[in-house]
N, C-alpha and C. Protein backbone atom coordinates (compact mmCIF):
# COMPACT_ATOMS: atom_id res chain seq x y z
N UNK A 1 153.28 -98.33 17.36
CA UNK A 1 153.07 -98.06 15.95
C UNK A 1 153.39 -96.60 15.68
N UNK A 2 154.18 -96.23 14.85
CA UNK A 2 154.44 -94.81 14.24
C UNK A 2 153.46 -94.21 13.27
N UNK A 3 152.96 -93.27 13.75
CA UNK A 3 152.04 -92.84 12.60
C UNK A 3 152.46 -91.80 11.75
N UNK A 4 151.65 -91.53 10.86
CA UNK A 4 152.20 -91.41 9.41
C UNK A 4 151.72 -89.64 9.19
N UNK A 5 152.50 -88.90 9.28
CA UNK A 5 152.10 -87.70 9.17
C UNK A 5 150.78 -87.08 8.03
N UNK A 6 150.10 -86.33 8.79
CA UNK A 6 148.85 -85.83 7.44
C UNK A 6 149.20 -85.16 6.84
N UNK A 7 148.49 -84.40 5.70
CA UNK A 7 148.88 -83.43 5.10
C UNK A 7 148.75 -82.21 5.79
N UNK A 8 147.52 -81.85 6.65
CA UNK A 8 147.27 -80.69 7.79
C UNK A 8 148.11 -80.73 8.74
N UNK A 9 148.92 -81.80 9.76
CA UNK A 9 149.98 -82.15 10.41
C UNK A 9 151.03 -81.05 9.53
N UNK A 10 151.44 -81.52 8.58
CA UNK A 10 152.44 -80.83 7.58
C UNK A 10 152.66 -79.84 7.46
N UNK A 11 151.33 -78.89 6.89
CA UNK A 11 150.83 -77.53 7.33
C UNK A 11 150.73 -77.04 8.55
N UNK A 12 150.06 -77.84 9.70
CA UNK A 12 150.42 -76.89 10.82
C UNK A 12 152.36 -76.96 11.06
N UNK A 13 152.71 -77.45 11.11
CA UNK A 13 154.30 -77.51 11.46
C UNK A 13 154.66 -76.33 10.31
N UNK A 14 154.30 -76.57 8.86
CA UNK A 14 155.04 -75.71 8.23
C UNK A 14 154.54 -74.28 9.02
N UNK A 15 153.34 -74.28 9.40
CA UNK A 15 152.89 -72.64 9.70
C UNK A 15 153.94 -72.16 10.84
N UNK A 16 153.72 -73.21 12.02
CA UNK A 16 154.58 -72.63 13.15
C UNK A 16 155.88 -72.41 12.71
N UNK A 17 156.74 -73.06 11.81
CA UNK A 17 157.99 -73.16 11.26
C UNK A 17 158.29 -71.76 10.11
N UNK A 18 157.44 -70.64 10.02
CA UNK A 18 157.80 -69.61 9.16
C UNK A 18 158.06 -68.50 10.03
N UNK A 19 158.96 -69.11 11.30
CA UNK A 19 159.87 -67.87 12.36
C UNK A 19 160.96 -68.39 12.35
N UNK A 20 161.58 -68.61 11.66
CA UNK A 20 163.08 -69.58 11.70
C UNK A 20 164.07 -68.21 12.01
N UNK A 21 165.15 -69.03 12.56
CA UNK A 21 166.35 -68.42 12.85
C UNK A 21 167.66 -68.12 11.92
N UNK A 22 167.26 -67.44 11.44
CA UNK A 22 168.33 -66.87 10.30
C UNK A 22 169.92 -66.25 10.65
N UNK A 23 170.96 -66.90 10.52
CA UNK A 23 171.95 -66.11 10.72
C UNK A 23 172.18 -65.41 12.39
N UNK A 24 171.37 -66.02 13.37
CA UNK A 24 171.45 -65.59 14.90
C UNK A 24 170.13 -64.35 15.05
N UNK A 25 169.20 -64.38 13.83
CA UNK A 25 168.44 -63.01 13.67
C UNK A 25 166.98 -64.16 13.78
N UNK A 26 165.86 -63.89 14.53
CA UNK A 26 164.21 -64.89 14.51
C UNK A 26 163.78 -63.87 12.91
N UNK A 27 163.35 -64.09 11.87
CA UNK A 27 162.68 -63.93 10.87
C UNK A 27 161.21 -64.46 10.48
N UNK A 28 160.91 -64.02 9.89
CA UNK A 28 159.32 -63.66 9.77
C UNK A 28 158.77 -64.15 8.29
N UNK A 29 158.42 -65.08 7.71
CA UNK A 29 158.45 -65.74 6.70
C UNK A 29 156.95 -64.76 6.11
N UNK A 30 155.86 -64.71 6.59
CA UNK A 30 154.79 -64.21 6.80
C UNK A 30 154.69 -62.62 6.70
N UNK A 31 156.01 -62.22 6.95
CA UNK A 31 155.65 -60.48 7.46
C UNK A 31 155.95 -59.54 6.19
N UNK A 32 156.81 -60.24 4.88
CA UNK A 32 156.86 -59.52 3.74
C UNK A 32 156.06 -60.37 2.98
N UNK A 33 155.31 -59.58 2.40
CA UNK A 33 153.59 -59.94 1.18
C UNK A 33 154.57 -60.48 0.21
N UNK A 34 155.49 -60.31 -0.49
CA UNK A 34 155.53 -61.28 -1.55
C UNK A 34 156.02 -62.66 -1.10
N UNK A 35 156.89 -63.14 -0.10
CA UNK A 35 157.35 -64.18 0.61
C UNK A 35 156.13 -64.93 1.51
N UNK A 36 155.26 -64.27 1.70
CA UNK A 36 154.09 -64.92 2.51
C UNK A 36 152.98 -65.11 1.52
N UNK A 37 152.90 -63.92 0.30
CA UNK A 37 151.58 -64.88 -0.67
C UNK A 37 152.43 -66.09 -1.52
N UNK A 38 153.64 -66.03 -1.75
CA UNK A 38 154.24 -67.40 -2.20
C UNK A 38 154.13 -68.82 -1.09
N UNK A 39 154.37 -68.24 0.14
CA UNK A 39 154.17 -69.26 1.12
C UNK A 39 152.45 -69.67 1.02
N UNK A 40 151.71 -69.05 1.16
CA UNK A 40 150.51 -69.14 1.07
C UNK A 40 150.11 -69.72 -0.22
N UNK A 41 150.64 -69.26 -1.10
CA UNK A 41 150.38 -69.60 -2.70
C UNK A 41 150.62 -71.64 -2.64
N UNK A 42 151.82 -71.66 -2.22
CA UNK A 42 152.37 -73.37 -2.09
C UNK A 42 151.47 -74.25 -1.21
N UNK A 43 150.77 -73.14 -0.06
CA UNK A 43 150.09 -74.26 0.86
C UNK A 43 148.48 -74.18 0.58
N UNK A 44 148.13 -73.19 -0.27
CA UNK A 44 146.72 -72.85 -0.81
C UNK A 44 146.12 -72.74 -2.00
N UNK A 45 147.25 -72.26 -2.64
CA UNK A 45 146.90 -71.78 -3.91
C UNK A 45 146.87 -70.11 -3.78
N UNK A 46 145.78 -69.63 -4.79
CA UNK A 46 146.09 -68.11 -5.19
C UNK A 46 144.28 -67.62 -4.46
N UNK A 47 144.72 -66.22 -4.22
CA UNK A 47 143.47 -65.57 -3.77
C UNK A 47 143.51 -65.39 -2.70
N UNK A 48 144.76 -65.11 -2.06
CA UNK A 48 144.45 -64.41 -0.65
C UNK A 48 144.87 -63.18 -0.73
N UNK A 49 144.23 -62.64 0.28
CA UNK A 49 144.14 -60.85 0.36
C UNK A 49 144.93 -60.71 1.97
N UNK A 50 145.38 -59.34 2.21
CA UNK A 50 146.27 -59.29 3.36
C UNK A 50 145.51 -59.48 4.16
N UNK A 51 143.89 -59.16 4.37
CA UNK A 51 143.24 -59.36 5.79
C UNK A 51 143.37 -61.20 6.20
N UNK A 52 143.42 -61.81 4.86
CA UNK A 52 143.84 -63.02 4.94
C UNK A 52 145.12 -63.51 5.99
N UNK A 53 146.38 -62.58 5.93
CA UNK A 53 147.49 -63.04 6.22
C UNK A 53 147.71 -62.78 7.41
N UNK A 54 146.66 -61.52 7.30
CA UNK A 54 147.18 -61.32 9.31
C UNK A 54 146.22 -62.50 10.03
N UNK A 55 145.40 -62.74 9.64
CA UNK A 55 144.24 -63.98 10.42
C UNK A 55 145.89 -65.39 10.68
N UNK A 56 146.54 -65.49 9.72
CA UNK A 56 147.06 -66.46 9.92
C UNK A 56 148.02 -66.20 10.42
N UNK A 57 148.74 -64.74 10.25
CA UNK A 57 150.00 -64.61 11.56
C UNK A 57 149.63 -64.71 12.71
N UNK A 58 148.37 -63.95 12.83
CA UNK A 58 147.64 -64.25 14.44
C UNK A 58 148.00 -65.81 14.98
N UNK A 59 147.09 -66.32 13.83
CA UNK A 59 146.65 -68.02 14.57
C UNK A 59 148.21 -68.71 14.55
N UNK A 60 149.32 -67.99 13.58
CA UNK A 60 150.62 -69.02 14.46
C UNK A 60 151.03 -68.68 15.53
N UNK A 61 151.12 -67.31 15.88
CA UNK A 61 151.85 -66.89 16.61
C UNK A 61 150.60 -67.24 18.25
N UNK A 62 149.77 -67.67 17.79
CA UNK A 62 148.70 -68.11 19.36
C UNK A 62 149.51 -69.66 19.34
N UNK A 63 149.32 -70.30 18.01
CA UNK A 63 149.85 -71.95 17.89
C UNK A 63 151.30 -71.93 19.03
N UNK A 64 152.21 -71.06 18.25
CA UNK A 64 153.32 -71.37 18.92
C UNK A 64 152.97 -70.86 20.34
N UNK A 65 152.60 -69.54 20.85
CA UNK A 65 152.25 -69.89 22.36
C UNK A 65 151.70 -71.06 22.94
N UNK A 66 151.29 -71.52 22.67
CA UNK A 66 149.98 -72.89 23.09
C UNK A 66 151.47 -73.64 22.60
N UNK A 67 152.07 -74.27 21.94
CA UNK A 67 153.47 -74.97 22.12
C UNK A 67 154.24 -74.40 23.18
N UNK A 68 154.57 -73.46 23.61
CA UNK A 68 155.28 -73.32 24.57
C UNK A 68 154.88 -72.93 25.84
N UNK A 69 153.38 -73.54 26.02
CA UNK A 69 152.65 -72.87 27.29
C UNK A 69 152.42 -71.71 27.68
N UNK A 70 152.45 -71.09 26.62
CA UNK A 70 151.64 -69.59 27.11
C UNK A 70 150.30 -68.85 26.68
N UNK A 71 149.57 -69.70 26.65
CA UNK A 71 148.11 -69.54 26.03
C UNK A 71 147.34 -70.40 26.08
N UNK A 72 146.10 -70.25 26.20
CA UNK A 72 145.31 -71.34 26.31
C UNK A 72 144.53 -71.11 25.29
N UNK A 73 143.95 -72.55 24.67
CA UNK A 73 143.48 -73.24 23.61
C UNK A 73 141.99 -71.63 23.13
N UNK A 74 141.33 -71.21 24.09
CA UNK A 74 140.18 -70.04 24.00
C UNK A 74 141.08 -69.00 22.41
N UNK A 75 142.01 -68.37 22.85
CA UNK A 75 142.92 -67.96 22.07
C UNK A 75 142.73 -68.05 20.60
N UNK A 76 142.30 -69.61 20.58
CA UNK A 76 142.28 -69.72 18.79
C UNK A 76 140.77 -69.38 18.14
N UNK A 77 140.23 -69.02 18.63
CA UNK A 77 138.79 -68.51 18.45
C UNK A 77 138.85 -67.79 17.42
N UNK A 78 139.56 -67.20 16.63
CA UNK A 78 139.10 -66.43 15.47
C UNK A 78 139.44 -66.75 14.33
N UNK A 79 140.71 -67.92 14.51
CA UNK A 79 140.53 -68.79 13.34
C UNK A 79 139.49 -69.66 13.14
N UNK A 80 138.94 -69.83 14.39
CA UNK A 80 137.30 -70.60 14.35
C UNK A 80 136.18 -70.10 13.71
N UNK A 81 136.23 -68.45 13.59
CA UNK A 81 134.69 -67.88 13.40
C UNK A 81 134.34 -68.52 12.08
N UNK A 82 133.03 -69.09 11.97
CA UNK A 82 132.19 -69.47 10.97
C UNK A 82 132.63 -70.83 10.16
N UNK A 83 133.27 -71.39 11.01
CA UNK A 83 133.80 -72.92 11.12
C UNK A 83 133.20 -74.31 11.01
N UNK A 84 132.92 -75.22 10.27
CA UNK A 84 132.10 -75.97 10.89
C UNK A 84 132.90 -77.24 9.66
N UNK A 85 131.39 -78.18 10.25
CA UNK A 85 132.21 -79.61 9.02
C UNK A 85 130.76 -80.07 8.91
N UNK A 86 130.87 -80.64 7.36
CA UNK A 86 129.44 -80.68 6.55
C UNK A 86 129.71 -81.97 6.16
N UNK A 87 128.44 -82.79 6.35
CA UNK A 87 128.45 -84.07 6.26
C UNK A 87 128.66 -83.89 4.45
N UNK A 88 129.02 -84.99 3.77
CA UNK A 88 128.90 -85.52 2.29
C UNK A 88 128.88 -86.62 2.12
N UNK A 89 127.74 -86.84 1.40
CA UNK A 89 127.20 -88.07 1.01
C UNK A 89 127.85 -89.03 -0.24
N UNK A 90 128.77 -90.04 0.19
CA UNK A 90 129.66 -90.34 -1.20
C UNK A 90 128.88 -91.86 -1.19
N UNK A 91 129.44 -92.90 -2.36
CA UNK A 91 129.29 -93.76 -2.90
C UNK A 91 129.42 -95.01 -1.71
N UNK A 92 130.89 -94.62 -0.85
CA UNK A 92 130.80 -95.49 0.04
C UNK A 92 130.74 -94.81 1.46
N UNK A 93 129.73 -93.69 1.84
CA UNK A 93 129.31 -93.70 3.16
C UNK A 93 129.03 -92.30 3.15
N UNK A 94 129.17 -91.61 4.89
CA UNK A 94 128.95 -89.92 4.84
C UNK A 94 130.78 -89.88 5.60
N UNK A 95 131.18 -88.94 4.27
CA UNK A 95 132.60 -88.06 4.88
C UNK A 95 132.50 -86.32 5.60
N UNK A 96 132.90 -86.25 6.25
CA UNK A 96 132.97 -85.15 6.84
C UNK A 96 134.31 -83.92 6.58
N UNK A 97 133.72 -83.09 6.08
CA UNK A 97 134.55 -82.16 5.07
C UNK A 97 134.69 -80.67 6.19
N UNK A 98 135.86 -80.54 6.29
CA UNK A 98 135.68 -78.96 7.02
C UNK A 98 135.35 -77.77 6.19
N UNK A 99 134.34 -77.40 6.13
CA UNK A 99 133.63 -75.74 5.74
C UNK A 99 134.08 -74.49 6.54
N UNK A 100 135.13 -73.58 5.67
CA UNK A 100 135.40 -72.18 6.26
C UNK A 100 134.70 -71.34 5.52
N UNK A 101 134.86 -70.10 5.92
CA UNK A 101 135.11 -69.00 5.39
C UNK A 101 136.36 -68.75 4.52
N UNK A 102 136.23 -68.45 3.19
CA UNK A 102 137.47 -68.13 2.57
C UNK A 102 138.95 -67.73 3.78
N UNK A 103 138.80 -66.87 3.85
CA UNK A 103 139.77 -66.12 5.28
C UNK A 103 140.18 -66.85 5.39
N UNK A 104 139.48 -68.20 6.52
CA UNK A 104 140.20 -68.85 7.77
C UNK A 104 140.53 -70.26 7.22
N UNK A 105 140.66 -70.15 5.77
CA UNK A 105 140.65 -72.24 5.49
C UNK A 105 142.11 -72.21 5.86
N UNK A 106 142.96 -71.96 5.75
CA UNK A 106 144.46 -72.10 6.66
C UNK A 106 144.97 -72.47 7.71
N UNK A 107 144.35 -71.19 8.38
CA UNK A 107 144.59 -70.98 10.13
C UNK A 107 143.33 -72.03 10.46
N UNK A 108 142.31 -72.29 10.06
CA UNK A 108 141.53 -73.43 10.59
C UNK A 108 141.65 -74.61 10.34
N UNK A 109 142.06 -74.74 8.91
CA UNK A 109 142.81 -76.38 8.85
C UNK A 109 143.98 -76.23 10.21
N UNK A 110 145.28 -75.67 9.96
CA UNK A 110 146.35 -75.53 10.79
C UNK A 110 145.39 -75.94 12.49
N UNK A 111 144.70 -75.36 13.17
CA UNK A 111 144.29 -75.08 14.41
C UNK A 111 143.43 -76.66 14.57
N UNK A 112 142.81 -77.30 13.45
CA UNK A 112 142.15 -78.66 13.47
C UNK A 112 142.88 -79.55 13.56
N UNK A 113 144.30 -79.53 12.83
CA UNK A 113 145.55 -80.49 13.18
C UNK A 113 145.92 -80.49 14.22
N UNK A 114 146.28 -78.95 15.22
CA UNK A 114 147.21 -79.05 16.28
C UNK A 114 146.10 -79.68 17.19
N UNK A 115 144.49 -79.47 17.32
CA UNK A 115 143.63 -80.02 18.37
C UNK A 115 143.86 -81.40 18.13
N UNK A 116 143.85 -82.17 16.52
CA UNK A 116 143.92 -83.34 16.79
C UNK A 116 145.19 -83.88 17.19
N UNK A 117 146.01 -83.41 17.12
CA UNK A 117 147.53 -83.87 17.78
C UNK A 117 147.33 -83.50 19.44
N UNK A 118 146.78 -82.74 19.73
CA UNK A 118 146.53 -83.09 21.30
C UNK A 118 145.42 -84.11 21.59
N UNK A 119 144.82 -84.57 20.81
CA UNK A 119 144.45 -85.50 21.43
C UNK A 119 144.40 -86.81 21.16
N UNK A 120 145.15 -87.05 19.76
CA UNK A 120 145.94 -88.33 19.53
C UNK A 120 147.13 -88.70 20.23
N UNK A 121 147.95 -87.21 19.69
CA UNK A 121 149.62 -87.61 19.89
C UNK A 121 149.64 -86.38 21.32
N UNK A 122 149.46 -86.50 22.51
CA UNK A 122 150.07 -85.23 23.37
C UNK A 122 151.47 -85.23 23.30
N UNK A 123 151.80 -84.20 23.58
CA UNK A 123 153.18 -83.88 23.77
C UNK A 123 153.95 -84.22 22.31
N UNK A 124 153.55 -84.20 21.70
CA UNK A 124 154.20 -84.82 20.23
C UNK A 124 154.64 -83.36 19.40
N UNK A 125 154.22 -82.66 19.84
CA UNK A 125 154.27 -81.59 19.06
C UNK A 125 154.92 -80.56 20.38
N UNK A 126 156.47 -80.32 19.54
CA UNK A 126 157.01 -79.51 20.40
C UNK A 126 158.33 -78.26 19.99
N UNK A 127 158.84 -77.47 20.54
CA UNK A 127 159.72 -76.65 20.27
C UNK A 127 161.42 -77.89 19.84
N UNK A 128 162.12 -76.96 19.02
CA UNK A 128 163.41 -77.72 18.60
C UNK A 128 164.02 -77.70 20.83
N UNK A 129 164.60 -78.80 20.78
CA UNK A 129 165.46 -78.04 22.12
C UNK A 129 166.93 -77.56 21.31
N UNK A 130 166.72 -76.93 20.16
CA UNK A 130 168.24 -76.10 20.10
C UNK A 130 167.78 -74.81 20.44
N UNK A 131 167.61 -74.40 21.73
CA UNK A 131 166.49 -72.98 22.12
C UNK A 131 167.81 -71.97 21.49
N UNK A 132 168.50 -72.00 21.88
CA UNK A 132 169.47 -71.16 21.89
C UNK A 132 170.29 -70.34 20.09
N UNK A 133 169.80 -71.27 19.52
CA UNK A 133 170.06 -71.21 17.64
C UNK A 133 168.71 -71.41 17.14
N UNK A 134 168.18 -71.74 17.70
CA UNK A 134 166.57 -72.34 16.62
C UNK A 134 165.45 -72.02 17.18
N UNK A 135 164.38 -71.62 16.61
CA UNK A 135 162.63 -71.43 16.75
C UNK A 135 161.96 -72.17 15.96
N UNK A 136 162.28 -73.46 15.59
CA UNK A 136 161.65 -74.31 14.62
C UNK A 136 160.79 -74.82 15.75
N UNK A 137 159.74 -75.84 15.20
CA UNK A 137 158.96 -77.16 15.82
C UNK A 137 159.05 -78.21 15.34
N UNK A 138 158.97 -79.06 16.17
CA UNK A 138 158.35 -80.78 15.27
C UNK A 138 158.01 -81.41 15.77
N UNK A 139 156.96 -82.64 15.00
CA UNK A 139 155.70 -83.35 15.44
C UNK A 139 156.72 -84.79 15.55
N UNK A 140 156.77 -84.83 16.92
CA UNK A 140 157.87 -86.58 16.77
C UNK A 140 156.57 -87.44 16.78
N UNK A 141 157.30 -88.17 15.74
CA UNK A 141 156.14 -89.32 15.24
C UNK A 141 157.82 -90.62 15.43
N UNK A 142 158.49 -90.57 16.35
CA UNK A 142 159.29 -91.90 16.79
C UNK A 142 158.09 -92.74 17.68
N UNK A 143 158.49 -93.45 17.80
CA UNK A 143 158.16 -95.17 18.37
C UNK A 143 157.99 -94.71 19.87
N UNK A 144 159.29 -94.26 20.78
CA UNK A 144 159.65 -93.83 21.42
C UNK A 144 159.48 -92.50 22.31
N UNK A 145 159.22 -91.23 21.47
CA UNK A 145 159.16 -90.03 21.92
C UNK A 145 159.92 -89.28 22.18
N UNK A 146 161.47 -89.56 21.91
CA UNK A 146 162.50 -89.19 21.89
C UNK A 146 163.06 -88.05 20.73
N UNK A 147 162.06 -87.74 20.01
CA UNK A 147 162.87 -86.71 19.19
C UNK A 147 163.17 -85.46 19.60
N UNK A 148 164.16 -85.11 19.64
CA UNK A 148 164.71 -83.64 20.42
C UNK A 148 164.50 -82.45 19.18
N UNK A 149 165.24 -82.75 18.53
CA UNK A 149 165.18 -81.43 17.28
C UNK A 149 164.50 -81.57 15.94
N UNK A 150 164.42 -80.49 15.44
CA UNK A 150 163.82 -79.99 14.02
C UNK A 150 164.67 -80.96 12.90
N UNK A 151 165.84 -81.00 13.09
CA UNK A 151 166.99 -81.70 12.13
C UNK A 151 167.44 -82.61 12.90
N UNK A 152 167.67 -83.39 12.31
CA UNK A 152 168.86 -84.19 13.14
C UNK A 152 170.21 -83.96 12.28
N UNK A 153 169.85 -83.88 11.53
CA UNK A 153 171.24 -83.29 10.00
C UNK A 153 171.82 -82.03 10.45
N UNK A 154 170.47 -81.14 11.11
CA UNK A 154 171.23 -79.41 11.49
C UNK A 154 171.46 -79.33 12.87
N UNK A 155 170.45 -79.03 13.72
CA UNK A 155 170.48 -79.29 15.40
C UNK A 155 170.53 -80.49 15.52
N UNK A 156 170.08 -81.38 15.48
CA UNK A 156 170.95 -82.46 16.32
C UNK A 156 172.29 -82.50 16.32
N UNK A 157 172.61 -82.50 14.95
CA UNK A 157 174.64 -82.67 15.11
C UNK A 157 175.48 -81.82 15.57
N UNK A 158 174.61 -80.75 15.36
CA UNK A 158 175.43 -79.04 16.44
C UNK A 158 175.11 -79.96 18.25
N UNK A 159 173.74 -79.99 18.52
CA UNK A 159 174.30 -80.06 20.03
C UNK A 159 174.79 -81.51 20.19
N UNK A 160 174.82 -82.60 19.26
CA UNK A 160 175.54 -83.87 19.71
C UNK A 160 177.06 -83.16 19.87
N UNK A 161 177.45 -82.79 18.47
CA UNK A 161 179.02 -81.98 18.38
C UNK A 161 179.29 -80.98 19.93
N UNK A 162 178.00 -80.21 19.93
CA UNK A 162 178.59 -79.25 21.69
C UNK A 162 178.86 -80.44 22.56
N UNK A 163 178.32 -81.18 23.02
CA UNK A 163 178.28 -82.00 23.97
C UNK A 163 179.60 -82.69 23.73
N UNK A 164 179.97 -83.18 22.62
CA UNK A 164 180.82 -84.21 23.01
C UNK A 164 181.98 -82.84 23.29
N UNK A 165 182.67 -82.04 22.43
CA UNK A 165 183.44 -80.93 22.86
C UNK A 165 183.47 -80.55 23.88
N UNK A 166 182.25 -80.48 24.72
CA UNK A 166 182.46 -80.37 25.99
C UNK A 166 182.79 -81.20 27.09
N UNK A 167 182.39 -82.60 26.58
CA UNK A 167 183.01 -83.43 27.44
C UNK A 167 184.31 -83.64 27.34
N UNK A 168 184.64 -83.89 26.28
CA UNK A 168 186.17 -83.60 26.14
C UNK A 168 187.18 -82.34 27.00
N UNK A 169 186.82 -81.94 26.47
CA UNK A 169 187.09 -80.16 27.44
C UNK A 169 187.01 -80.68 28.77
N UNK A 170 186.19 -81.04 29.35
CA UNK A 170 185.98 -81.01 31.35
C UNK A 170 186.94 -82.16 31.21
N UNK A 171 186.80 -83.62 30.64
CA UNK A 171 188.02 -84.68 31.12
C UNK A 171 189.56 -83.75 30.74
N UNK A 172 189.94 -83.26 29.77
CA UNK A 172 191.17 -82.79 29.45
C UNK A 172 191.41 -81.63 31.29
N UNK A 173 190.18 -80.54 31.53
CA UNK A 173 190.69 -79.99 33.04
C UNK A 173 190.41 -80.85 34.17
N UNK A 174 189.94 -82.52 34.27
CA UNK A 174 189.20 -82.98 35.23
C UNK A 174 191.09 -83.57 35.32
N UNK A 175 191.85 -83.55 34.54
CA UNK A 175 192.99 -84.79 34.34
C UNK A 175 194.66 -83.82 34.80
């Protein structure tokens, strides 16, 4: 069964995904205030302050370590401080709502997705393999587990296109 991406799924990918590869240059979606309170603005709304933004450059830039094995899960601890989830009592039962601190509702939604993707989906959540052009991520939600890249429209058809060029190339000197 394929499951159906969340909206926090969405958000964490978009978070790790604001280091993209621009023109052969890694860029910083986050690191100029008017491009990061608009980013922030689309995934939050209005009212964040810069102590806000560094909490959440922190918590991607730990996310994407912890995607590429270089950090362990302790790491995300400060998008955690003062974290919790508060029962609510509705019409049809008790829902469980996550409670932040103004600050951390971002980087702690984001950090609640990637825990639950390790322990729904492992390995589902991973670097593009276009290492070499791209710093994107993505959450393969195939059948299979087979998704290699961020695009299949952008990186995929660049390294399907290298590959076959290259095979071509070695039979044309193999002949």
């Amino acid at each position: 069964m394929i499951k159906v991406m969340t909206p926090d799924e969405g958000l964490l990918l978009a978070l790790l995904n604001t280091t993209p590869t621009v023109a052969g240059e890694v860029t910083d979606r986050l690191a100029d205030p008017e491009e990061a309170y608009a980013w922030v603005e689309e995934h939050a709304g209005e009212g964040y302050l810069e102590e806000d933004l560094e909490l959440l450059r922190s918590t991607r830039d730990t996310l994407q370590a912890l995607v590429h094995g270089e950090a362990a899960p302790t790491a995300l601890a400060p998008a955690l401080d003062g974290v919790s989830y508060q029962a609510v009592i509705g019409d049809t039962g008790i829902n469980w709502e996550l409670a932040t601190p103004r600050a951390h509702t971002l980087a702690a939604r984001a950090v609640v997705a990637w825990d639950a993707l390790q322990h729904t989906a492992p390995g589902r959540l991973r670097s593009c393999e276009n290492t070499d052009e791209c710093t994107l991520f993505l959450i393969d939600h195939s059948k299979s587990n087979s998704a290699r890249w961020c695009s299949m429209a952008g990186c995929g058809n660049r390294m399907k296109a290298r590959r076959h060029y290259e095979r071509r190339k070695n039979a044309r000197t193999a002949d």
